[in-house]
N, C-alpha and C. Protein backbone atom coordinates (compact mmCIF):
# COMPACT_ATOMS: atom_id res chain seq x y z
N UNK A 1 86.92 134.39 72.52
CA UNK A 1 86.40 133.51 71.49
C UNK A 1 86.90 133.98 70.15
N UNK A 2 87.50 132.94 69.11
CA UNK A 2 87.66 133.62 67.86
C UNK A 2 86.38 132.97 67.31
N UNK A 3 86.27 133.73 66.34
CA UNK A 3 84.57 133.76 65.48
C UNK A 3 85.32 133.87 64.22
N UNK A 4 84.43 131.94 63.52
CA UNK A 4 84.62 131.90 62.09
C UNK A 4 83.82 131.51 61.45
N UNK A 5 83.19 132.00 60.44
CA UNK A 5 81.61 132.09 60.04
C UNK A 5 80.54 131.47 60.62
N UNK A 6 80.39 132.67 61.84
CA UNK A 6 79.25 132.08 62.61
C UNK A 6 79.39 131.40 63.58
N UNK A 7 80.54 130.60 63.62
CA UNK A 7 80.87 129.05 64.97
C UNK A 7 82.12 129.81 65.82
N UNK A 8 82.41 129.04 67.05
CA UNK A 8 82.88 129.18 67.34
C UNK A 8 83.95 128.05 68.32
N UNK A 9 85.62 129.02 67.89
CA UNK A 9 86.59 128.00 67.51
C UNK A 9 87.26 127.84 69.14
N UNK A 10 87.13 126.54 69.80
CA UNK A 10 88.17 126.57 71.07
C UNK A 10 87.41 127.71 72.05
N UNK A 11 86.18 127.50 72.86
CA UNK A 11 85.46 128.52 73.14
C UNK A 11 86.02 128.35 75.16
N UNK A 12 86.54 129.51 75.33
CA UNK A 12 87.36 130.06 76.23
C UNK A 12 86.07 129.51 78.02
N UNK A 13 86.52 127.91 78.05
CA UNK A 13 86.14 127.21 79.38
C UNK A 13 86.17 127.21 80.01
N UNK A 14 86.08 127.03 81.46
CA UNK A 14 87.19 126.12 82.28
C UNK A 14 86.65 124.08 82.36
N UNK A 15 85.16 124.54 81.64
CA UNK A 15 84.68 122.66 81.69
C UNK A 15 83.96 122.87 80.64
N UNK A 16 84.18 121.41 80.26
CA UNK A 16 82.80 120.89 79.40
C UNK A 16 82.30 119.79 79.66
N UNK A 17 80.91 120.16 79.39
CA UNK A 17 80.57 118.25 79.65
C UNK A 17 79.55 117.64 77.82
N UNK A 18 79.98 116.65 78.16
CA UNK A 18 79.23 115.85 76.95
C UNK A 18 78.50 115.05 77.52
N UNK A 19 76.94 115.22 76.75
CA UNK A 19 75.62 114.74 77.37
C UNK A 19 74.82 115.06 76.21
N UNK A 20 73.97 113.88 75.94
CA UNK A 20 72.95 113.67 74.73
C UNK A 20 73.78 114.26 73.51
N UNK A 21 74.49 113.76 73.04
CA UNK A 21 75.44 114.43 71.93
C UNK A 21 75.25 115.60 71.79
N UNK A 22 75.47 116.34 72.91
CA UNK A 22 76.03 117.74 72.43
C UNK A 22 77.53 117.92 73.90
N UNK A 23 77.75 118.78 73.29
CA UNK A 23 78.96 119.60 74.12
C UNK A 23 78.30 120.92 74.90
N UNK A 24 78.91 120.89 75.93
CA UNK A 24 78.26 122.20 76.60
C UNK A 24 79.67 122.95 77.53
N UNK A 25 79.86 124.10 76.66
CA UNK A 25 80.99 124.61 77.42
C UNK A 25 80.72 125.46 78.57
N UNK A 26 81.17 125.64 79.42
CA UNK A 26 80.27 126.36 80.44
C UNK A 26 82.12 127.09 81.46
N UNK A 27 81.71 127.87 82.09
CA UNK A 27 82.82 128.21 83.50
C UNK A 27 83.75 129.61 83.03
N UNK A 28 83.89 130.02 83.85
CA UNK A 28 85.45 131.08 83.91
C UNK A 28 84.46 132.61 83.25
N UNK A 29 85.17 132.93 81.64
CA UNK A 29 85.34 133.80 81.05
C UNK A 29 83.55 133.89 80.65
N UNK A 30 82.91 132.82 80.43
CA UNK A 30 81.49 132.40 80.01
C UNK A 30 80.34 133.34 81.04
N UNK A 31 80.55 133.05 82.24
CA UNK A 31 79.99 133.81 83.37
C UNK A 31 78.82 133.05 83.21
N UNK A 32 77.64 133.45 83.12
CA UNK A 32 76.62 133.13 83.52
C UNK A 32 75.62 132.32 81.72
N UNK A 33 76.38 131.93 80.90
CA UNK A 33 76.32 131.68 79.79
C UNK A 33 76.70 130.37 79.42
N UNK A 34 75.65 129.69 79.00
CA UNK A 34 76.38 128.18 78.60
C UNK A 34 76.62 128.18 77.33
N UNK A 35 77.49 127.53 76.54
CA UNK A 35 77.52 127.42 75.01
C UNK A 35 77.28 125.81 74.64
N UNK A 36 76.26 125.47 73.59
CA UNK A 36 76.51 124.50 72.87
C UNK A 36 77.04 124.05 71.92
N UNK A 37 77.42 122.93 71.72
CA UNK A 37 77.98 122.41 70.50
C UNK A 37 76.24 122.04 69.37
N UNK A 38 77.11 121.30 68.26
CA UNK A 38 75.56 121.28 67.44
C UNK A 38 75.74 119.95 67.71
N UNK A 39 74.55 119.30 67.58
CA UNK A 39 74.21 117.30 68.04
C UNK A 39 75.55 116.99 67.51
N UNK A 40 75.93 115.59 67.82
CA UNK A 40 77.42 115.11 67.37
C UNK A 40 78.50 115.87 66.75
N UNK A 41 78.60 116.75 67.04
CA UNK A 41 79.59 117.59 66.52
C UNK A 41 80.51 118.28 67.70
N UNK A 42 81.75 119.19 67.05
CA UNK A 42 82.78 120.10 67.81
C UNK A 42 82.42 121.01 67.52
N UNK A 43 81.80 121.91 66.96
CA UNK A 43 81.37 123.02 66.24
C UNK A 43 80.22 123.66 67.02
N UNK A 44 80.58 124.94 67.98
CA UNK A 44 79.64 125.61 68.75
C UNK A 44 79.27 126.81 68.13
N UNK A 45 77.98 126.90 67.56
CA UNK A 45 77.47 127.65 66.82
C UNK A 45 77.16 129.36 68.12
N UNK A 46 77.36 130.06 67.14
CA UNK A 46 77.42 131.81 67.95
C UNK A 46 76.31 131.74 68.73
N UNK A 47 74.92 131.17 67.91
CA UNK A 47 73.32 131.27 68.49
C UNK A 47 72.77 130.33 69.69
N UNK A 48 74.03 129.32 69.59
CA UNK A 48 74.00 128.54 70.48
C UNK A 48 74.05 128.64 71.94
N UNK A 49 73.66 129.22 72.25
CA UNK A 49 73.38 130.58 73.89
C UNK A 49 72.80 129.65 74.83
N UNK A 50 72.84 129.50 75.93
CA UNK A 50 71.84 129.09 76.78
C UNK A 50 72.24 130.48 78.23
N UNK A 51 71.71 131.02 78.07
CA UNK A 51 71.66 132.26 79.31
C UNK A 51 70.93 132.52 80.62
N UNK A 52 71.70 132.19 81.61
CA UNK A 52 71.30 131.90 82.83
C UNK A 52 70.74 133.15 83.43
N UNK A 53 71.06 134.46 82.55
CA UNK A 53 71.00 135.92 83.35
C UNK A 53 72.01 136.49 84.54
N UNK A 54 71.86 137.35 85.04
CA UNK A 54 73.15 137.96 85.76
C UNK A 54 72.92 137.67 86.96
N UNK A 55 71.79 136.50 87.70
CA UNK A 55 71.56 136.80 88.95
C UNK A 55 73.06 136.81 89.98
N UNK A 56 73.29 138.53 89.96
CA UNK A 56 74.26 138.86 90.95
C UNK A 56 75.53 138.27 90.54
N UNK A 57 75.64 138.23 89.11
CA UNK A 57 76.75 137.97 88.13
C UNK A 57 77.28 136.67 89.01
N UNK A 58 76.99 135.44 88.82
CA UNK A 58 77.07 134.32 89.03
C UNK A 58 77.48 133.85 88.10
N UNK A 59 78.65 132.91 88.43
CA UNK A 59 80.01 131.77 87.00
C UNK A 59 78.75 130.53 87.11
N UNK A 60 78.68 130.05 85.85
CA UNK A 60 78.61 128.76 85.69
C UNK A 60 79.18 127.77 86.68
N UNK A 61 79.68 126.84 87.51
CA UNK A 61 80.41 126.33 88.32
C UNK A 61 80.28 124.62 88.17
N UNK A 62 78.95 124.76 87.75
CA UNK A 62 78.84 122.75 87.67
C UNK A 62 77.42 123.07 86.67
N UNK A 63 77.79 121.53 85.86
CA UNK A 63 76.28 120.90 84.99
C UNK A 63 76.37 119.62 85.19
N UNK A 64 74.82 119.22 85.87
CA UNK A 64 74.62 117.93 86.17
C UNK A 64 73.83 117.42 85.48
N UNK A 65 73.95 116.30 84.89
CA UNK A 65 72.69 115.74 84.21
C UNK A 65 71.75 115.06 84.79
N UNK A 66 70.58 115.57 84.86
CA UNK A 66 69.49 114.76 85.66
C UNK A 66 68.48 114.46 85.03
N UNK A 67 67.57 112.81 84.94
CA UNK A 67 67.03 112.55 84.26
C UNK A 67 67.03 113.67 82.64
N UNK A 68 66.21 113.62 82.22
CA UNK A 68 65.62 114.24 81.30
C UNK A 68 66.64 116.04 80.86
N UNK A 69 67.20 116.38 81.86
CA UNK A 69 67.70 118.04 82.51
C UNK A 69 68.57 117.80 82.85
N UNK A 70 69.53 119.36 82.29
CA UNK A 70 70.69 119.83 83.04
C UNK A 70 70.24 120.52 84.37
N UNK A 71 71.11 120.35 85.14
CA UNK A 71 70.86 121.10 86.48
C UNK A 71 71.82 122.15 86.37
N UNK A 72 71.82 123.57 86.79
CA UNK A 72 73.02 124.50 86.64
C UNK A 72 72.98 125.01 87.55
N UNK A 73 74.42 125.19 88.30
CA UNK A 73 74.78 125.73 89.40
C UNK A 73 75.41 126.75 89.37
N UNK A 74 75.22 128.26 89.49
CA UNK A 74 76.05 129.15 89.66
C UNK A 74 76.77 129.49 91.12
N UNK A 75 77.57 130.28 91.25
CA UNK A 75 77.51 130.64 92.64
C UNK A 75 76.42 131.04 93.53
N UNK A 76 75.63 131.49 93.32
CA UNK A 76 74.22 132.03 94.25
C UNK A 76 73.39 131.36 93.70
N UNK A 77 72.85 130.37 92.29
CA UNK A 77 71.82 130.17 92.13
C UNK A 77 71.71 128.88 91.71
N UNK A 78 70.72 127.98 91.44
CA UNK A 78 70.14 126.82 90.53
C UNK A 78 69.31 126.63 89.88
N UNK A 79 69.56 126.15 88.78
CA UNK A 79 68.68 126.58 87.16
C UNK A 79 68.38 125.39 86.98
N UNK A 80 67.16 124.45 86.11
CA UNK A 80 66.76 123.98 85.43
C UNK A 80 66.98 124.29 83.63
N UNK A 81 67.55 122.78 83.03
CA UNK A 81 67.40 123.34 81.68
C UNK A 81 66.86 122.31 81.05
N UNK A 82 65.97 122.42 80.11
CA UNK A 82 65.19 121.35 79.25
C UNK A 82 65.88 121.61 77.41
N UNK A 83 65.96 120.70 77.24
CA UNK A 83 66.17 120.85 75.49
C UNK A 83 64.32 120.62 75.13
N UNK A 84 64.27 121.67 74.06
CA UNK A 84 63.14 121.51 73.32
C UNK A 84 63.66 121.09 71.71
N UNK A 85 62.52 121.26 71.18
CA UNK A 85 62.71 121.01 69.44
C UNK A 85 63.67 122.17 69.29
N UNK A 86 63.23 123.60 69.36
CA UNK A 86 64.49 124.25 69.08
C UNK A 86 64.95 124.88 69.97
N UNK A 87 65.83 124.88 70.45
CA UNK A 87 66.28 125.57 71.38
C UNK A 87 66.30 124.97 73.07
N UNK A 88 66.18 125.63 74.26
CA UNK A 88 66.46 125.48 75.56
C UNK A 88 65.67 126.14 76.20
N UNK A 89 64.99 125.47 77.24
CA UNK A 89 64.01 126.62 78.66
C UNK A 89 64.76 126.58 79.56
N UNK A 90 64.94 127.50 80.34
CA UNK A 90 65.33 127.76 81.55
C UNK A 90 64.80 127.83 82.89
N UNK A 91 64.76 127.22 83.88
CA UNK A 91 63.84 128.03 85.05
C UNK A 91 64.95 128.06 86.41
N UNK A 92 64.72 129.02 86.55
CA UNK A 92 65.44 129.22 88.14
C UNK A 92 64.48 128.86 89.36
N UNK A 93 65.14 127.72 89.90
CA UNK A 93 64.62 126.95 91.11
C UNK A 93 65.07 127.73 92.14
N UNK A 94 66.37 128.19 92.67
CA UNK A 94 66.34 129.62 93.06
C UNK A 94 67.70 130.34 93.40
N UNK A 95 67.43 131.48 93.99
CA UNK A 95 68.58 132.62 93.61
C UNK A 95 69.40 132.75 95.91
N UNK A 96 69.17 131.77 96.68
CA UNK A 96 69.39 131.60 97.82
C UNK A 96 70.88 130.85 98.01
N UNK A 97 70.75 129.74 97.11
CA UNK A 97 71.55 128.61 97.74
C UNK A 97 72.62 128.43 96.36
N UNK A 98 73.67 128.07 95.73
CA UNK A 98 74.51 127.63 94.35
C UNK A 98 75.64 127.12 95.25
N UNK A 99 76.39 127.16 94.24
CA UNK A 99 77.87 126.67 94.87
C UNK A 99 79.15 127.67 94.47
N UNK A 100 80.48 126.94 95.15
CA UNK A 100 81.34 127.94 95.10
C UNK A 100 82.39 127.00 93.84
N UNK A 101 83.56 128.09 93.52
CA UNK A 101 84.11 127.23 92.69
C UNK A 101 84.85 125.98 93.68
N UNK A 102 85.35 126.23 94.98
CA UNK A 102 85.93 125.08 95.72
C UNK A 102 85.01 123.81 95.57
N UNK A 103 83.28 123.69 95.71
CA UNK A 103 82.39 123.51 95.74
C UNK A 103 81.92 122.39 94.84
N UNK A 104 82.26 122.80 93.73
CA UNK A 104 81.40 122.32 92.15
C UNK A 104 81.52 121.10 92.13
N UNK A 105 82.74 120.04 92.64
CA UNK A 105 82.62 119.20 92.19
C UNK A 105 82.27 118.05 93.63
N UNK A 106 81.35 119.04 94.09
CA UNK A 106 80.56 117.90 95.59
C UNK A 106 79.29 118.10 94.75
N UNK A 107 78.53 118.46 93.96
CA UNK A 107 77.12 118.10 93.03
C UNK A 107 77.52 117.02 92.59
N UNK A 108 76.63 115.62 92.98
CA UNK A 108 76.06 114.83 92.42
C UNK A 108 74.94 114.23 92.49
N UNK A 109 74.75 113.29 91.46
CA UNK A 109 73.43 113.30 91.19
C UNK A 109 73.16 111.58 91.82
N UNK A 110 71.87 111.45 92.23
CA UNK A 110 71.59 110.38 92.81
C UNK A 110 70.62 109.77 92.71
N UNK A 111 70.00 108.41 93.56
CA UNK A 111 68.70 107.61 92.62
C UNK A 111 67.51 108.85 92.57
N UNK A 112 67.28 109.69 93.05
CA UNK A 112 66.32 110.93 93.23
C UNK A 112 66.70 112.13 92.99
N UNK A 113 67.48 112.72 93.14
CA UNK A 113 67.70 113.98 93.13
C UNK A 113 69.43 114.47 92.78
N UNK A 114 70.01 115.47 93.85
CA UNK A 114 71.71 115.91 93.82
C UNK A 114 71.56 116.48 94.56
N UNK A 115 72.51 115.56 95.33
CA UNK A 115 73.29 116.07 96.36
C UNK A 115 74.48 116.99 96.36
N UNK A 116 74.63 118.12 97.23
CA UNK A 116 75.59 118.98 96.99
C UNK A 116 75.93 120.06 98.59
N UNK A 117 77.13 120.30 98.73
CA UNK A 117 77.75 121.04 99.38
C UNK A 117 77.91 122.59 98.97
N UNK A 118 77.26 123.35 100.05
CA UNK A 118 77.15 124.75 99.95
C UNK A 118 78.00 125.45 100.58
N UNK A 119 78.92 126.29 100.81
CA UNK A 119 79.31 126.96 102.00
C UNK A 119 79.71 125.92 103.33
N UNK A 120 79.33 125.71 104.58
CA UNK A 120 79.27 124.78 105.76
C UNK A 120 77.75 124.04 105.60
N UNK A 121 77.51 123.75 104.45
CA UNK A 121 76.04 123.34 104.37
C UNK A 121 75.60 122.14 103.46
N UNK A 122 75.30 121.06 103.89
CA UNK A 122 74.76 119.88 102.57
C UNK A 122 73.27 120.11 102.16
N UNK A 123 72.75 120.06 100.74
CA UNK A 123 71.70 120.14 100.60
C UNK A 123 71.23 119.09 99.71
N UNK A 124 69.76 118.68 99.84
CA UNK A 124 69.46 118.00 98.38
C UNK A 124 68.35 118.79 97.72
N UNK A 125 68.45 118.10 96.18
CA UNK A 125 67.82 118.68 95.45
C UNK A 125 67.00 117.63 94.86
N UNK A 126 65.46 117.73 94.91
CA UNK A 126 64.71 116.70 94.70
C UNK A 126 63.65 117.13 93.95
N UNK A 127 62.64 116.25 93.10
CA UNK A 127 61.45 116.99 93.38
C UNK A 127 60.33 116.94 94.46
N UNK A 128 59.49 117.76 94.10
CA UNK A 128 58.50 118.02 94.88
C UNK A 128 57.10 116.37 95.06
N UNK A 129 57.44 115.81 95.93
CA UNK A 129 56.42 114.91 96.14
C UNK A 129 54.76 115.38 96.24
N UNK A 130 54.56 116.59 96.59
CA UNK A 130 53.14 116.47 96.02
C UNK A 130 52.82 116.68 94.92
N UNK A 131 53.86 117.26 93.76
CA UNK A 131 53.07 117.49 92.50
C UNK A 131 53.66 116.49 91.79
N UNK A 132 54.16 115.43 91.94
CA UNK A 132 54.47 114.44 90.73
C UNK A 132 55.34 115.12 89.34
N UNK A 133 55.17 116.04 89.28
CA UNK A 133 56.45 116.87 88.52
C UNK A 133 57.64 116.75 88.58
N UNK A 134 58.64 116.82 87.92
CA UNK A 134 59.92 116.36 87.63
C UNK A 134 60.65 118.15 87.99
N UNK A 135 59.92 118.95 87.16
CA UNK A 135 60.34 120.29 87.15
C UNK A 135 60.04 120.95 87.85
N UNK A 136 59.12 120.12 89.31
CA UNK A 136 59.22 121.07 90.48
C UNK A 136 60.27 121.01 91.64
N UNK A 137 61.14 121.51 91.70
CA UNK A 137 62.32 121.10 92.52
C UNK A 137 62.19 121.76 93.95
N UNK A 138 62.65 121.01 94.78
CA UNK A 138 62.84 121.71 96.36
C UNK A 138 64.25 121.33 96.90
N UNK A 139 64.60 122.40 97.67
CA UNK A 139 66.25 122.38 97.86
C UNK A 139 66.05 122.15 99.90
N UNK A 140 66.57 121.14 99.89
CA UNK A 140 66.43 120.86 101.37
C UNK A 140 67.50 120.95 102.37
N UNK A 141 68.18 120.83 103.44
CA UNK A 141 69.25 121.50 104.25
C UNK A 141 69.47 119.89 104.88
N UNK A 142 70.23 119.17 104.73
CA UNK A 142 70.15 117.86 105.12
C UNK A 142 71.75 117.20 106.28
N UNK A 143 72.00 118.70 106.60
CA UNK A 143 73.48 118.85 107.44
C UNK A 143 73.33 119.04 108.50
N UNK A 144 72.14 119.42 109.38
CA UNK A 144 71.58 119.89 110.21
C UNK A 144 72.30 119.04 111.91
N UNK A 145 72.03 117.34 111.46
CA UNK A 145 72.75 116.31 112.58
C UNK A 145 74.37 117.25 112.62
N UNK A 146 75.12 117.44 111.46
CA UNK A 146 76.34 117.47 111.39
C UNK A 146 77.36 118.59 111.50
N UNK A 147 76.56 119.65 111.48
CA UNK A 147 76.85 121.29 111.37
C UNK A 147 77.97 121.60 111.97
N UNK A 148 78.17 121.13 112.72
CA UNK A 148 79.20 121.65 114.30
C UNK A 148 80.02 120.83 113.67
N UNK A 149 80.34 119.41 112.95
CA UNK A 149 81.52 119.38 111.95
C UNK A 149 81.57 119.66 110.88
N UNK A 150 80.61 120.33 110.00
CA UNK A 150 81.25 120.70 108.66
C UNK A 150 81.59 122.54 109.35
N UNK A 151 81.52 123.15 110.12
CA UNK A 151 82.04 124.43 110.59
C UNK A 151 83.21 124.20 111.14
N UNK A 152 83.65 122.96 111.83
CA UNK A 152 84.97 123.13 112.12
C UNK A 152 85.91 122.48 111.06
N UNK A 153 85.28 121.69 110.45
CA UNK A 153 86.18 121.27 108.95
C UNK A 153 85.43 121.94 107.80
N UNK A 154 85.33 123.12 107.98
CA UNK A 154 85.05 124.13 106.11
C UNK A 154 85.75 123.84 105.27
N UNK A 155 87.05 123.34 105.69
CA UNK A 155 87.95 123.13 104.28
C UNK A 155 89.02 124.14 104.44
N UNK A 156 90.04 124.59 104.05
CA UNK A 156 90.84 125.34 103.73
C UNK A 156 90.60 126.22 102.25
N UNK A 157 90.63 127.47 102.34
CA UNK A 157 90.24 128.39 100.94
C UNK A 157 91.26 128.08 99.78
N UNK A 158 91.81 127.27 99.81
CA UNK A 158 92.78 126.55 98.45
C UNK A 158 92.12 125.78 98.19
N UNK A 159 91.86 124.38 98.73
CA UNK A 159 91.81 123.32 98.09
C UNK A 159 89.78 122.94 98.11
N UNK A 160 89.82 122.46 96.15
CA UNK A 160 88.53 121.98 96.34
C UNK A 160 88.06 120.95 96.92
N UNK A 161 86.72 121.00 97.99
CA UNK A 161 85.68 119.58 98.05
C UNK A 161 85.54 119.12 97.05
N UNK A 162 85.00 117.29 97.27
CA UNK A 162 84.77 116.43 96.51
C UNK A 162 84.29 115.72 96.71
N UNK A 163 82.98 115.05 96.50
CA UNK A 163 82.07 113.94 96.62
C UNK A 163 81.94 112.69 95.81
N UNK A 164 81.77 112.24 95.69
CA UNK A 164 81.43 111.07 94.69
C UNK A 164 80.48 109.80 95.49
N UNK A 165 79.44 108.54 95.04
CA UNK A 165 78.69 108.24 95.11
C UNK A 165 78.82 106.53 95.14
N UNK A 166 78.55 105.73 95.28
CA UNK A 166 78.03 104.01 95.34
C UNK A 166 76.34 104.18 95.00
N UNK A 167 76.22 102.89 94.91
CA UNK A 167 74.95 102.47 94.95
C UNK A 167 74.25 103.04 96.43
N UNK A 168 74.19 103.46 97.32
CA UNK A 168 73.82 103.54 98.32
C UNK A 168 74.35 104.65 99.38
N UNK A 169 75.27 105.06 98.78
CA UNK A 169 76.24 106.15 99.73
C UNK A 169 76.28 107.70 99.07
N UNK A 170 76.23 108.51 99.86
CA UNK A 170 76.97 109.99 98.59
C UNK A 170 78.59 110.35 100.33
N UNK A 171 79.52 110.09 99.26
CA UNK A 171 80.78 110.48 100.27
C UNK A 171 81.31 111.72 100.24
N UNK A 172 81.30 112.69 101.31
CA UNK A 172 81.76 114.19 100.94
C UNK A 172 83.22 114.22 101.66
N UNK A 173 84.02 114.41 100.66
CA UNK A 173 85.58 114.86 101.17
C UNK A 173 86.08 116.35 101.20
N UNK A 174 86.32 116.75 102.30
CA UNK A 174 87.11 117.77 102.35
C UNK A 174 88.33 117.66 103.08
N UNK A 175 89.26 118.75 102.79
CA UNK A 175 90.50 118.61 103.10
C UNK A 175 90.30 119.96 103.39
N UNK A 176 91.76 119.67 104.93
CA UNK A 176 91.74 120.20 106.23
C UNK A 176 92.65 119.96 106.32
N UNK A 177 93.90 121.33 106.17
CA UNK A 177 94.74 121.19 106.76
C UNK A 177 96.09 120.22 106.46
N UNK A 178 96.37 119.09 106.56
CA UNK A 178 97.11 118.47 106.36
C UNK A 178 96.16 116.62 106.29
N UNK A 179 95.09 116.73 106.43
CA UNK A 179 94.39 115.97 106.10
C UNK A 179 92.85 115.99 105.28
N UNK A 180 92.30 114.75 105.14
CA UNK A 180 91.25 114.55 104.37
C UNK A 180 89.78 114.14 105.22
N UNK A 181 89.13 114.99 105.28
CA UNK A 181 87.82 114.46 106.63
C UNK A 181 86.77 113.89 105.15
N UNK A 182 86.19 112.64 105.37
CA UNK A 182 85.42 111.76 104.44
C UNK A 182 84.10 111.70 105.64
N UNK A 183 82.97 112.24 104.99
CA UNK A 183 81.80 112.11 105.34
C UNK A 183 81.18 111.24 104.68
N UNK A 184 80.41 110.25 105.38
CA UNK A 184 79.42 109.33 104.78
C UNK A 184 77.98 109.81 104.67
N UNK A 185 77.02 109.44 103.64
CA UNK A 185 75.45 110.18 104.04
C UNK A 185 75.17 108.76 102.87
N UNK A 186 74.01 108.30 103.79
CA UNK A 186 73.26 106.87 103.34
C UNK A 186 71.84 107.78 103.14
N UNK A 187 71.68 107.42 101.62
CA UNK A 187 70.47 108.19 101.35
C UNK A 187 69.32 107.13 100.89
């Protein structure tokens, strides 16, 4: 990062996303650290921190926007983030399940929750139906029918998975080899 009074210039990424006018740099050199921009602006202020902690020195890897919240995915973990008046809360939903960098870009988000690819594993992320809470999240294992093919199509350790969504569908692509295996899941 170069540092010029206070902000900071071209802040060392591998993503950003723009959501509720701000910028959020996140990935690589950042580690477990998100940076913001200030509301409508390019200008990421030094104090501008959002800190996930070291659980087991985990990268940033994906930010999803869900309702109201960022969702944050490290490698081992998943965070909750709320904007307040000043500043950001954090909560770790938990330190079991995250994603990999091949990974990051099978999180998406859907009429309920996000869907996402772990390891040989699909999960969703929802809330909790008995407490009517938004910020109570439960991470569910929803691969279970399919296991015996996402273990023989893991993917190859080069190339990233990829999901994307319809009104009605979440589609998980991985590539295998010299081809592309497309999973359907009607949620």
């Amino acid at each position: 990062f170069e540092t010029v009074t206070n902000t900071l210039k071209n802040p060392l990424s591998e993503n950003i996303l723009y959501w509720k006018h701000r910028m959020y740099a996140y990935g690589g050199v950042l580690e477990s650290s998100i940076y913001t921009s200030d509301v409508d602006s390019a200008i990421f202020p030094v104090s501008n921190i959002i800190d996930l902690g070291t659980y087991q020195k985990g990268i940033v890897r994906k930010l999803i926007p869900w309702r109201d919240y960022l969702i944050a995915f490290t490698d081992n973990s998943v965070h909750l983030i709320q904007e307040q008046e000043i500043g950001f809360t954090t909560k770790v939903i938990n330190t079991f399940v995250g994603v990999s960098e091949l990974d990051a870009d099978t999180c998406v988000s859907v009429m309920n929750g996000i869907i996402f690819k772990s390891g040989n594993k699909i999960y969703t992320l929802s809330p909790s139906y008995n407490s009517g809470i938004d910020t109570i999240l439960n991470i569910s294992e929803v691969s279970k029918p399919i296991q015996h093919i996402l273990e023989k199509y893991q993917g190859d350790n080069y190339s990233p998975n990829f999901a994307f969504t319809t009104s009605e569908n979440y589609y998980l692509c991985i590539k295998h080899m010299f081809q592309t295996i497309c999973l359907k899941y009607n949620y």
